[in-house]
PDB file of N, CA and C in Angstrom:
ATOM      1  N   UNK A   1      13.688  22.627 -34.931  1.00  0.00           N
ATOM      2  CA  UNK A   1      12.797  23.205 -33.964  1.00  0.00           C
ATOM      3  C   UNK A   1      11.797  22.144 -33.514  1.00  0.00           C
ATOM      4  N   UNK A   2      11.842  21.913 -32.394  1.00  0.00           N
ATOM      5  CA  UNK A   2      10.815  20.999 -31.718  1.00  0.00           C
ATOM      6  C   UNK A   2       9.397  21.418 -31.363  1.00  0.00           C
ATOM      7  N   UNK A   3       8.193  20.948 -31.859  1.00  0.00           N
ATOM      8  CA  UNK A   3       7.178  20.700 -31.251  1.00  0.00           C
ATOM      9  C   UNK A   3       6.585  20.512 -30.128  1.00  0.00           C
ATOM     10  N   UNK A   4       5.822  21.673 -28.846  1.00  0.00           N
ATOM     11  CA  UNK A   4       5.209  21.269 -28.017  1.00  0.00           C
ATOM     12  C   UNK A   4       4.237  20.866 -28.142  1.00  0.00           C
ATOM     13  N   UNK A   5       3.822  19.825 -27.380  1.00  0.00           N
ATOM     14  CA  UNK A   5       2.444  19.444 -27.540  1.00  0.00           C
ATOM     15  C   UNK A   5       1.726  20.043 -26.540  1.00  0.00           C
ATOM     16  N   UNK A   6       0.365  20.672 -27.408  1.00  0.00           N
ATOM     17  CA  UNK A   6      -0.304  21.445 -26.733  1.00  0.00           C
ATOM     18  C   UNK A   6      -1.549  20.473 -26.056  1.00  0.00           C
ATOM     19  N   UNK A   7      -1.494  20.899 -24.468  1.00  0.00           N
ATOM     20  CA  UNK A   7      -2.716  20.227 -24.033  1.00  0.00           C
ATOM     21  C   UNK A   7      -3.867  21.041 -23.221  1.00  0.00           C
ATOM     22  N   UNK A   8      -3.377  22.131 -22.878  1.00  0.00           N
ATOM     23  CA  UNK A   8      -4.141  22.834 -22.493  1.00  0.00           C
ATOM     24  C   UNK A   8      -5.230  23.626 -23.479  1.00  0.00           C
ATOM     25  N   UNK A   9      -6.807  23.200 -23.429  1.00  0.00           N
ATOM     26  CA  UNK A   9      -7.645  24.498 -24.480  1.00  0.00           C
ATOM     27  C   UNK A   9      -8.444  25.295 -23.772  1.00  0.00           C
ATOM     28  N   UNK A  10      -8.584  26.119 -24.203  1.00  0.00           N
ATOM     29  CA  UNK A  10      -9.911  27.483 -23.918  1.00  0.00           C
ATOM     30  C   UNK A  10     -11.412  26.950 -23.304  1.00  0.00           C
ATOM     31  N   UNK A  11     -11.740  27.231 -22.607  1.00  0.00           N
ATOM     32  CA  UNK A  11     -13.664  27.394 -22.037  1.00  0.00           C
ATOM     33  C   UNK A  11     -14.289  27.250 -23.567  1.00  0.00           C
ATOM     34  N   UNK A  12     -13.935  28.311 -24.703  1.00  0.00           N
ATOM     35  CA  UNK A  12     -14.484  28.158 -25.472  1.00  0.00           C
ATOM     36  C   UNK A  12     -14.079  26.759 -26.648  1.00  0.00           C
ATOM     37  N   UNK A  13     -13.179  26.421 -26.776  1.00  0.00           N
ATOM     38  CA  UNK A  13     -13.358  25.057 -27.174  1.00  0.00           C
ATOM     39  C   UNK A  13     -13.431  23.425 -26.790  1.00  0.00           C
ATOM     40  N   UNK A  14     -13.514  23.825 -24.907  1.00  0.00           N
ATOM     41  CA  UNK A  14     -14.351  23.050 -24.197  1.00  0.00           C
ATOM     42  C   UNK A  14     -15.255  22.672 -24.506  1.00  0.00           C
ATOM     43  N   UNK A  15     -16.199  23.567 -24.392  1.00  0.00           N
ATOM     44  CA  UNK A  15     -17.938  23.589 -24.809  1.00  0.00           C
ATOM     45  C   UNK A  15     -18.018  22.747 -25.959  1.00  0.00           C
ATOM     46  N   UNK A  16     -17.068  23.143 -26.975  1.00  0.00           N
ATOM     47  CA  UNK A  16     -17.611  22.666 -28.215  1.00  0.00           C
ATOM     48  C   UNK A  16     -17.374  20.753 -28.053  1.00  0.00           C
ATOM     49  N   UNK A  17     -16.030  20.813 -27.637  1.00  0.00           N
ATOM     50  CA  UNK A  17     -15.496  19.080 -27.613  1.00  0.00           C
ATOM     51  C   UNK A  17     -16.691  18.730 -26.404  1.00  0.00           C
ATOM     52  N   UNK A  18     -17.123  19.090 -25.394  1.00  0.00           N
ATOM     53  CA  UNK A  18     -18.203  18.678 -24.833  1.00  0.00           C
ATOM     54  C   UNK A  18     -19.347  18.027 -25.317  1.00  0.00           C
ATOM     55  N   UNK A  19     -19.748  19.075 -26.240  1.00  0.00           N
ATOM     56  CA  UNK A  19     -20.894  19.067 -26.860  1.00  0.00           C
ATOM     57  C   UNK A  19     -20.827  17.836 -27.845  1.00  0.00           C
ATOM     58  N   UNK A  20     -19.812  17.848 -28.484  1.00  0.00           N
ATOM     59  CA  UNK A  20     -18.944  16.378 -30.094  1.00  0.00           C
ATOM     60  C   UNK A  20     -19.091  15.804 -29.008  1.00  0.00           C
ATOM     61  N   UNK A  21     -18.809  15.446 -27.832  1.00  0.00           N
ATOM     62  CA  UNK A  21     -18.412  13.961 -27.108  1.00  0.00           C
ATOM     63  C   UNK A  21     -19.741  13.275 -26.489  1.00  0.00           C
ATOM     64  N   UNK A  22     -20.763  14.038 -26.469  1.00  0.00           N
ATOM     65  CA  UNK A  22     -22.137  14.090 -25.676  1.00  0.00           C
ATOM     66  C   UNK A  22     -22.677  12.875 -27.378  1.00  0.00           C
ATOM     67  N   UNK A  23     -22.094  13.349 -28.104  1.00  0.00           N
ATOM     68  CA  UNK A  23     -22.898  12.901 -29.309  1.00  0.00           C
ATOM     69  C   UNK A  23     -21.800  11.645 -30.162  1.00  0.00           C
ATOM     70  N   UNK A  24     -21.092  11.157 -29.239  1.00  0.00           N
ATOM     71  CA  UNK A  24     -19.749  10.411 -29.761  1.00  0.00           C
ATOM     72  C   UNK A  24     -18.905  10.733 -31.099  1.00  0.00           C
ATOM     73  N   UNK A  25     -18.267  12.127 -30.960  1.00  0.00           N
ATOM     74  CA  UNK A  25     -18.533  12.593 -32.471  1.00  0.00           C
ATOM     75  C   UNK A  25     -16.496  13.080 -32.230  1.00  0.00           C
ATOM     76  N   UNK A  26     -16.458  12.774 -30.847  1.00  0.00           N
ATOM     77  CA  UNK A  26     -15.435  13.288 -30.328  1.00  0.00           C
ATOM     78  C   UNK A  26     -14.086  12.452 -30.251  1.00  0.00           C
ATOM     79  N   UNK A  27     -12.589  13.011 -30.686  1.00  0.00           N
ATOM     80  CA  UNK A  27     -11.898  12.167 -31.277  1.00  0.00           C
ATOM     81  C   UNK A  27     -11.154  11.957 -29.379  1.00  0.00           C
ATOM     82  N   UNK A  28      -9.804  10.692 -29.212  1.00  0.00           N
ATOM     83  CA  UNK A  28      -9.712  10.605 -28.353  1.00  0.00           C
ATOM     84  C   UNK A  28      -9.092  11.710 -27.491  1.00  0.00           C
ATOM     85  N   UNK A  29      -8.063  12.448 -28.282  1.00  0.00           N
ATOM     86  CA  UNK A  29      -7.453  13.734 -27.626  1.00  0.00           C
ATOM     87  C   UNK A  29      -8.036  14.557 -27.402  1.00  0.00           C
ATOM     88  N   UNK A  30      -9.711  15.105 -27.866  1.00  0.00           N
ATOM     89  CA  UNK A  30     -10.301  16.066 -27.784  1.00  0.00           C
ATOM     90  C   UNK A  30     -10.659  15.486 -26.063  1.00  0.00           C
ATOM     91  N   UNK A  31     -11.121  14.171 -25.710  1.00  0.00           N
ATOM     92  CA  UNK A  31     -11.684  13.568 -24.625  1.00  0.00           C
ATOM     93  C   UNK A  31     -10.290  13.966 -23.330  1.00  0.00           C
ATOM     94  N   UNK A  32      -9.433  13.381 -24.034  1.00  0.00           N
ATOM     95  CA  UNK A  32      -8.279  13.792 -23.136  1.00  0.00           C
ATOM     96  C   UNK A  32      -7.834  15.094 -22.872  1.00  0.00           C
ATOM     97  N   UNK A  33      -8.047  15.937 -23.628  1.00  0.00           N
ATOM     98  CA  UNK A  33      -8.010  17.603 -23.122  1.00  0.00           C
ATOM     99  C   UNK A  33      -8.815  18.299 -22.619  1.00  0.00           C
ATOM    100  N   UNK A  34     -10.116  17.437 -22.921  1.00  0.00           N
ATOM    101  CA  UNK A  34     -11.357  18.371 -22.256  1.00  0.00           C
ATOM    102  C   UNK A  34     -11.222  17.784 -20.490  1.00  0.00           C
ATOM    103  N   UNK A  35     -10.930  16.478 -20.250  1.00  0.00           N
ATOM    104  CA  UNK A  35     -10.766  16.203 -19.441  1.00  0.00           C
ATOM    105  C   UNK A  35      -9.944  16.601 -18.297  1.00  0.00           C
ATOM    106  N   UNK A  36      -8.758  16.696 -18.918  1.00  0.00           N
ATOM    107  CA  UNK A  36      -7.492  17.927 -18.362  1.00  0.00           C
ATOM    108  C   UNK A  36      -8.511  19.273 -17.679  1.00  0.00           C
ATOM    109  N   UNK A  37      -8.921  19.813 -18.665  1.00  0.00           N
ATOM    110  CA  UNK A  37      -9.195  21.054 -18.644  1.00  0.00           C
ATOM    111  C   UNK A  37     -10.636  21.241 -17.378  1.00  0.00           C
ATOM    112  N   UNK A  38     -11.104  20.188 -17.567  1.00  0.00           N
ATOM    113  CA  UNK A  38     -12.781  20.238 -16.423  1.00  0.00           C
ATOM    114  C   UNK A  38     -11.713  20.012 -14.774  1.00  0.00           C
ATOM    115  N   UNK A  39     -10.541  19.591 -14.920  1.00  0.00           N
ATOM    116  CA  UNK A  39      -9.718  18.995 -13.615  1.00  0.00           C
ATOM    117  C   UNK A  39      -9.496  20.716 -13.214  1.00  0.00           C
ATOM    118  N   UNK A  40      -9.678  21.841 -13.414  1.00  0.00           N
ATOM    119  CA  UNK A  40      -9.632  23.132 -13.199  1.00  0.00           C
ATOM    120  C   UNK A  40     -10.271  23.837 -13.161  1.00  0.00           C
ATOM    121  N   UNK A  41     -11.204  23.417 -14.136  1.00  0.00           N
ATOM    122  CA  UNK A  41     -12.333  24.484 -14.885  1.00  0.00           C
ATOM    123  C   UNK A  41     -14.006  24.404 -13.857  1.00  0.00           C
ATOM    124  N   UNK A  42     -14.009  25.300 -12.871  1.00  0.00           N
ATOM    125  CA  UNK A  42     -15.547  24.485 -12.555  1.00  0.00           C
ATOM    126  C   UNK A  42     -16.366  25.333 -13.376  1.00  0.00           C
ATOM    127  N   UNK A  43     -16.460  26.124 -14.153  1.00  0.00           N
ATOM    128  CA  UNK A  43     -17.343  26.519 -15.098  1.00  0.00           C
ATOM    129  C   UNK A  43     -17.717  25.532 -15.811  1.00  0.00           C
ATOM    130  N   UNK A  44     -16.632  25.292 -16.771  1.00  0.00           N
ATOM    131  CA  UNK A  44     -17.110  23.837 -17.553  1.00  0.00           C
ATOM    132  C   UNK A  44     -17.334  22.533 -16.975  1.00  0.00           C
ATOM    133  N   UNK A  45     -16.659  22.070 -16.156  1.00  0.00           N
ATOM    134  CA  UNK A  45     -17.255  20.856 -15.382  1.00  0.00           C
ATOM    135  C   UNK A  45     -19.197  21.231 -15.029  1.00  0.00           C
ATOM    136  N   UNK A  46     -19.427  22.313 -14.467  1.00  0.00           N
ATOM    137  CA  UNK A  46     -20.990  23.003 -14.679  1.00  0.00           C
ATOM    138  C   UNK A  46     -21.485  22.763 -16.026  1.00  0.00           C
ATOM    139  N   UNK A  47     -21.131  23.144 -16.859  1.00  0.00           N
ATOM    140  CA  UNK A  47     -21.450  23.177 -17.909  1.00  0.00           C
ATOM    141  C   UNK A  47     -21.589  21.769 -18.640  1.00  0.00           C
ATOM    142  N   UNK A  48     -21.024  21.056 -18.301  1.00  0.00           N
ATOM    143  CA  UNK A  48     -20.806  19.571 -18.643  1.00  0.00           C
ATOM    144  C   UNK A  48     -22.033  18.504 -17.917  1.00  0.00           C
ATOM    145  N   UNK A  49     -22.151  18.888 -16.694  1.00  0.00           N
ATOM    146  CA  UNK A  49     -22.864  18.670 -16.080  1.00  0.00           C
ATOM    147  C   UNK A  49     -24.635  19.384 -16.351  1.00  0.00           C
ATOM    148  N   UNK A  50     -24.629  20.286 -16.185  1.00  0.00           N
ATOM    149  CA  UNK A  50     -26.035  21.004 -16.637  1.00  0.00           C
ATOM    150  C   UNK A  50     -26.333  20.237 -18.638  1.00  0.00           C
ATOM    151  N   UNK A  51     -25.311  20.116 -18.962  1.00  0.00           N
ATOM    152  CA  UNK A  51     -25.266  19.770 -20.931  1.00  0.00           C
ATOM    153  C   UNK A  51     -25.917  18.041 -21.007  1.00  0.00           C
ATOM    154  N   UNK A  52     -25.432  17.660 -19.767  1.00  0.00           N
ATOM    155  CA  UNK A  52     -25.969  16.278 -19.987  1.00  0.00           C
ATOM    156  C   UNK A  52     -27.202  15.924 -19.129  1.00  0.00           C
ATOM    157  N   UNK A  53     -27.560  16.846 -18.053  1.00  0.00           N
ATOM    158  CA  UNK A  53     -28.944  16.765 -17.648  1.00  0.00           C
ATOM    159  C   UNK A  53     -30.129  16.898 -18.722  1.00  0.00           C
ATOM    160  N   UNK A  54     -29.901  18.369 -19.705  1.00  0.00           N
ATOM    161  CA  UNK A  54     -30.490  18.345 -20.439  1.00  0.00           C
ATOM    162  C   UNK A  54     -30.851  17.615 -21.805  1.00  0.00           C
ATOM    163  N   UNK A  55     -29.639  16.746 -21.775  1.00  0.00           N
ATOM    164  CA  UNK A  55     -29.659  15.549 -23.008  1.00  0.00           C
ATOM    165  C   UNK A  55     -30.504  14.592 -22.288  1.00  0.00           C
ATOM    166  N   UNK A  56     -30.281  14.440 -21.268  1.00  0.00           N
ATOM    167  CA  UNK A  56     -30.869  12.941 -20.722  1.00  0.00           C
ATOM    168  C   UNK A  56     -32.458  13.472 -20.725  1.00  0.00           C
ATOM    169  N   UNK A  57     -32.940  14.437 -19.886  1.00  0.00           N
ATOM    170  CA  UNK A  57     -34.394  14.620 -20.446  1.00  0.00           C
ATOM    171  C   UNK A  57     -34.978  14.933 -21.460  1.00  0.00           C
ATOM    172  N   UNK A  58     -34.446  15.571 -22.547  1.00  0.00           N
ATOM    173  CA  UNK A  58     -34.794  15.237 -24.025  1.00  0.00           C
ATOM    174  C   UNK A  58     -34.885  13.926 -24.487  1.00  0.00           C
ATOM    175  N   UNK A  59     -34.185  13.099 -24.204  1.00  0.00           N
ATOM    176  CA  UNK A  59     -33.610  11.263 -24.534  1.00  0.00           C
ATOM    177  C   UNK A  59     -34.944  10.935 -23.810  1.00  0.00           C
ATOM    178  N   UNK A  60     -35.278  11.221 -22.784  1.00  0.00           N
ATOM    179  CA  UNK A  60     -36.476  10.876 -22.040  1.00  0.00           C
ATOM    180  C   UNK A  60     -37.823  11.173 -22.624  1.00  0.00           C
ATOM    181  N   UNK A  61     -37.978  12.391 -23.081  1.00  0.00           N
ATOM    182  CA  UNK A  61     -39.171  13.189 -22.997  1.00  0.00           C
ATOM    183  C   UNK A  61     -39.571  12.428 -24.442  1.00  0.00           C
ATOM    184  N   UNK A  62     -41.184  12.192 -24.366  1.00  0.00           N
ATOM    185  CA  UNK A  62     -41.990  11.970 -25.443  1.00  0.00           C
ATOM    186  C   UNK A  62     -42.495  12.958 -26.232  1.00  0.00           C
ATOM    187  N   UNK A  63     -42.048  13.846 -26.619  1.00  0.00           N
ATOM    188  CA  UNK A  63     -42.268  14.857 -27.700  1.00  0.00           C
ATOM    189  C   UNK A  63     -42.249  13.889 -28.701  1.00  0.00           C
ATOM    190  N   UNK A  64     -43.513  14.725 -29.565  1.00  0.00           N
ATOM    191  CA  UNK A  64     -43.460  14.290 -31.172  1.00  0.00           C
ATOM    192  C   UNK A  64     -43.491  15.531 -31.657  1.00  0.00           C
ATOM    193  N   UNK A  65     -42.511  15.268 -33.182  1.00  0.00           N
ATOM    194  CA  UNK A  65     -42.994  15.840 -34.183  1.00  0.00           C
ATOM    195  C   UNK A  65     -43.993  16.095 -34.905  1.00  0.00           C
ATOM    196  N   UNK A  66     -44.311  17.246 -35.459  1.00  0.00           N
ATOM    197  CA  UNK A  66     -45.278  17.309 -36.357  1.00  0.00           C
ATOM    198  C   UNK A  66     -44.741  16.446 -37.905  1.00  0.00           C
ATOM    199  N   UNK A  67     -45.589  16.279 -38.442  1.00  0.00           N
ATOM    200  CA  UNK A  67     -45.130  15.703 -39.770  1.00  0.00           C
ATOM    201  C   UNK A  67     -44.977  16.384 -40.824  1.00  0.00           C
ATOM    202  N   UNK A  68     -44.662  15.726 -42.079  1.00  0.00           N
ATOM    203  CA  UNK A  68     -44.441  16.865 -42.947  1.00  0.00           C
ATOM    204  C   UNK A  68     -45.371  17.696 -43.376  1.00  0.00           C
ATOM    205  N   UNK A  69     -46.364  16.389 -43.832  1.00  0.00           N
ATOM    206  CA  UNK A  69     -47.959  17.100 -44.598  1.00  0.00           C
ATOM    207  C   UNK A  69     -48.439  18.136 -43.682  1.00  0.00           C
ATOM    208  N   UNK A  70     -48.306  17.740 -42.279  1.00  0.00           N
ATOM    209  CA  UNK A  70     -49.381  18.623 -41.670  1.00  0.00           C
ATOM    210  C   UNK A  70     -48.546  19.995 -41.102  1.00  0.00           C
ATOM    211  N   UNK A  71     -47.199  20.347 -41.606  1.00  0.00           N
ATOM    212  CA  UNK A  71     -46.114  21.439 -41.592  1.00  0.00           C
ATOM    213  C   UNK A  71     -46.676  21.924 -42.473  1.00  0.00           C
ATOM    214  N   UNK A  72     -46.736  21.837 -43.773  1.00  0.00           N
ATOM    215  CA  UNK A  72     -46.918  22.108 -45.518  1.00  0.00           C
ATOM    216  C   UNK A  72     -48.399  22.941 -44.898  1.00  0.00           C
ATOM    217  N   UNK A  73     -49.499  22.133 -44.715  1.00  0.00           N
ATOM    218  CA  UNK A  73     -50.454  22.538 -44.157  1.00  0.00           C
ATOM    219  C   UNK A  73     -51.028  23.819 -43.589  1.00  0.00           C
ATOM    220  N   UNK A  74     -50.079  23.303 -42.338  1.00  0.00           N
ATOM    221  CA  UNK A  74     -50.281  24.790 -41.441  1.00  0.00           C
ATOM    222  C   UNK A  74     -49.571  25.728 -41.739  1.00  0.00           C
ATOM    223  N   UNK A  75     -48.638  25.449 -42.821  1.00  0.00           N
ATOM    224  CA  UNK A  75     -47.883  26.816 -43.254  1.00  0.00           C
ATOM    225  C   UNK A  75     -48.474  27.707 -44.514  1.00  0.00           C
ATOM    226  N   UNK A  76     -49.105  26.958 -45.350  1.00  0.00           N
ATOM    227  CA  UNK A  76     -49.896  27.410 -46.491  1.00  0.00           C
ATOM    228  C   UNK A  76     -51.287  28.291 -45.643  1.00  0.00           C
ATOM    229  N   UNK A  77     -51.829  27.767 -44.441  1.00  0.00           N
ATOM    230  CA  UNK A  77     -52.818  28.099 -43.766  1.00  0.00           C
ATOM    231  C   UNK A  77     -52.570  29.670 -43.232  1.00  0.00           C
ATOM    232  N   UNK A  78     -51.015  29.622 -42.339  1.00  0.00           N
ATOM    233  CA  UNK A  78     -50.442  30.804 -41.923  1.00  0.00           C
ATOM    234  C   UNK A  78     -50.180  31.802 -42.578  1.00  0.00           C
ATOM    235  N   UNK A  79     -49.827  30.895 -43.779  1.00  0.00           N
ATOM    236  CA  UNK A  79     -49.556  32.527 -45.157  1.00  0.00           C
ATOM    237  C   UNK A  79     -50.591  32.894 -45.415  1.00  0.00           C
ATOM    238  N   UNK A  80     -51.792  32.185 -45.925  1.00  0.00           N
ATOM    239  CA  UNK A  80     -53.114  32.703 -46.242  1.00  0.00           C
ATOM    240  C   UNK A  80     -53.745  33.542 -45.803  1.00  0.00           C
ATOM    241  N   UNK A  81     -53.244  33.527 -44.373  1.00  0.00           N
ATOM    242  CA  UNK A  81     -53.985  34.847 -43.099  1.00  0.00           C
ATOM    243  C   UNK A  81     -53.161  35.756 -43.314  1.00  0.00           C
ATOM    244  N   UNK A  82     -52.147  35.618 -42.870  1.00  0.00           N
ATOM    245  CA  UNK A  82     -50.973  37.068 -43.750  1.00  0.00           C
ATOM    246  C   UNK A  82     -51.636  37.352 -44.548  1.00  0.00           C
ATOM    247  N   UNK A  83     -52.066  37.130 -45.935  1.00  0.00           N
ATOM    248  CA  UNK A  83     -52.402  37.674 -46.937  1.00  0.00           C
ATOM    249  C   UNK A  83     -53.510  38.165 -46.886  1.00  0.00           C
ATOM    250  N   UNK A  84     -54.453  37.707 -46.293  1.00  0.00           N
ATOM    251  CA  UNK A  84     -55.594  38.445 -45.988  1.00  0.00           C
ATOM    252  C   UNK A  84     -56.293  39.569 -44.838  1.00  0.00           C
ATOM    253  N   UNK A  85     -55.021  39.661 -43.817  1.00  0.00           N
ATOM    254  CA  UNK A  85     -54.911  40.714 -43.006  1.00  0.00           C
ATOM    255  C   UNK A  85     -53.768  42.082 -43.621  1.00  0.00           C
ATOM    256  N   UNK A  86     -53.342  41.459 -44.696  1.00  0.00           N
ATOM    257  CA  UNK A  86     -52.174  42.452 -45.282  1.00  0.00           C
ATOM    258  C   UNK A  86     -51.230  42.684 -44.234  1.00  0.00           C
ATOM    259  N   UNK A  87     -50.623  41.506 -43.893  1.00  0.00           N
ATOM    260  CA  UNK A  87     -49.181  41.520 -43.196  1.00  0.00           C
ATOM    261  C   UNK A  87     -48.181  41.125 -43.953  1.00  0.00           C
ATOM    262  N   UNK A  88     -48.234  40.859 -45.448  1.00  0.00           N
ATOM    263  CA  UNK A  88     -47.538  40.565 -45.744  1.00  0.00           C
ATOM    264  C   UNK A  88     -46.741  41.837 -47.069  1.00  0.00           C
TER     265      UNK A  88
END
């Protein structure tokens, strides 16, 4: 019994090989099927498109983190009020 090779995948495991390839995480056939598949798909070609606008302004944007100490901090701070309004 012979083996087809499958090249056609789903919207839903588009997204995902999209998402692995945005982050080079993506093997070469996943690149080559998603590719296939955006040659049809204008949902996901959208989706591909809108996925990497929003990477590139995150990559851009100067957000900082909070740090650890001052997480630990404000979280010991947050429980403390719980406890003393009896929300907890």
């Amino acid at each position: 019994m012979s083996k087809k090779l499958k090249i056609g995948i789903p919207c839903s495991e588009a997204s995902l090989v999209c998402d692995k390839s945005q982050y080079n995480e993506s093997s070469f056939w996943e690149k080559v099927k998603l590719n296939l598949h955006m040659l049809y798909c204008k949902a996901c070609r959208n989706y591909a498109k809108t996925n990497n606008k929003l990477s590139s302004i995150i990559a851009q944007s100067k957000v900082k983190c909070m740090d650890k100490k001052n997480k630990e901090s404000l979280k010991k701070t947050f429980n403390k009020v719980l406890k003393e309004e009896n929300f907890n």
